[in-house]
Protein backbone atom coordinates (compact mmCIF):
# COMPACT_ATOMS: atom_id res chain seq x y z
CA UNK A 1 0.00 0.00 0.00
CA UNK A 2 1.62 3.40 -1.22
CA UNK A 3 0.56 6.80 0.08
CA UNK A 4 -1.19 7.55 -3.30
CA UNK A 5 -4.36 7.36 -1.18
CA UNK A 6 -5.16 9.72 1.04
CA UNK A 7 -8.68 10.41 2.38
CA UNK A 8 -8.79 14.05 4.64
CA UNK A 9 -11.18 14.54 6.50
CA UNK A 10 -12.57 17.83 8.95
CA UNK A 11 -13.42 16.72 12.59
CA UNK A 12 -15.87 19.13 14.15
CA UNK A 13 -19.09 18.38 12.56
CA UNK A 14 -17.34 15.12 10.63
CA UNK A 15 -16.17 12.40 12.27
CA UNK A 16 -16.79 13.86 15.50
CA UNK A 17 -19.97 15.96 16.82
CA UNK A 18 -19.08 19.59 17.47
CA UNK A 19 -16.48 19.73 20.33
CA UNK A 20 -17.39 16.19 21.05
CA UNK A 21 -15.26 12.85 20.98
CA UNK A 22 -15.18 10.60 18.20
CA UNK A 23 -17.96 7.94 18.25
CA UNK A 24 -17.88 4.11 18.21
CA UNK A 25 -19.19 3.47 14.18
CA UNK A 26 -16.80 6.19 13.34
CA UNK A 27 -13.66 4.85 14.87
CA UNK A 28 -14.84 1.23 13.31
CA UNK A 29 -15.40 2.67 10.08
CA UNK A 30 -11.55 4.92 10.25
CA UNK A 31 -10.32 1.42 11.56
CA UNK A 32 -11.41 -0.46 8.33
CA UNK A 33 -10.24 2.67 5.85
CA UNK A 34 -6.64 2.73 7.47
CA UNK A 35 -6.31 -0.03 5.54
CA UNK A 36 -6.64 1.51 2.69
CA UNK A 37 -5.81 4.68 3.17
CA UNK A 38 -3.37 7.58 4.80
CA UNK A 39 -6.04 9.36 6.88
CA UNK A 40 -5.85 13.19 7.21
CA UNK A 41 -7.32 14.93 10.18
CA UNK A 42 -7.88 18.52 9.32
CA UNK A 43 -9.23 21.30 11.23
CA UNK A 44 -9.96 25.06 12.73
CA UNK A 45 -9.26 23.45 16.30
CA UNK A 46 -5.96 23.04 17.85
CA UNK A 47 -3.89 20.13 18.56
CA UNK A 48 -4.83 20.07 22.09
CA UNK A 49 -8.81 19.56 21.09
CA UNK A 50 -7.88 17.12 18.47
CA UNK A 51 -6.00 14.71 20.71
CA UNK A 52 -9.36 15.26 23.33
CA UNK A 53 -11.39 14.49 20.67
CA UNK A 54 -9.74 11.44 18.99
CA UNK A 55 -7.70 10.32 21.65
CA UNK A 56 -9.09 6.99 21.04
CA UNK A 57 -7.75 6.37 17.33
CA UNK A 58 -4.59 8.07 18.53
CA UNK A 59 -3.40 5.92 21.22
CA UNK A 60 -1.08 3.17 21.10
CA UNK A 61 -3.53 0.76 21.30
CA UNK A 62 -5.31 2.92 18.72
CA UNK A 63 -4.86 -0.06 15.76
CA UNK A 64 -5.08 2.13 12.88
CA UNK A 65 -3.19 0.48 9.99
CA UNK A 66 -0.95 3.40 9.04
CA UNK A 67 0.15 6.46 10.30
CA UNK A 68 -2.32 9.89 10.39
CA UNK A 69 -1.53 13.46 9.28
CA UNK A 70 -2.89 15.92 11.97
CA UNK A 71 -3.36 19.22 10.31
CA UNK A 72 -4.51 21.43 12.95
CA UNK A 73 -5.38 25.22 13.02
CA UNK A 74 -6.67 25.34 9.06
CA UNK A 75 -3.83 23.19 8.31
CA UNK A 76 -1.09 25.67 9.38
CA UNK A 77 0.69 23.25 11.42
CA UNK A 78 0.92 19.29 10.59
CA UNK A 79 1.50 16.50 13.22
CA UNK A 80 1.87 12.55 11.99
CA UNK A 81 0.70 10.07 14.68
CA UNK A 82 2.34 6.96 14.15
């Protein structure tokens, strides 16, 4: 699997409810496209709120396939959790 596929997605609103933490079907479904996929996390928040948010898909015991591009603050700044 090459990193010709990428799949971005916003998180507020997304794949979580506004200000909210990610849900069970949507950490299933990320689970099952990291397979596939590089997953992007982009968004208006800062780190700090993404890793509340999604602290459960970015954890060591996470199991996402591959590594995921954090690009927090309108993508000014980019983090890779691996």
């Amino acid at each position: 699997m090459s990193d010709k596929h990428i799949v971005m997605f916003d998180m507020d609103g997304t794949i979580t409810p506004p200000r909210e933490k990610i849900e069970g079907k949507i950490i299933s479904s990320l689970k099952d496209l990291s397979g596939y996929a590089k997953i992007v996390i982009l968004t208006g928040s800062d780190y700090d709120y993404v890793m509340q948010q999604c602290s459960s898909i970015l954890s060591k015991d996470g199991q996402l396939q591959k590594a995921v591009d954090i690009l927090p603050c309108n993508g000014t700044k980019v983090y890779r959790w691996d």
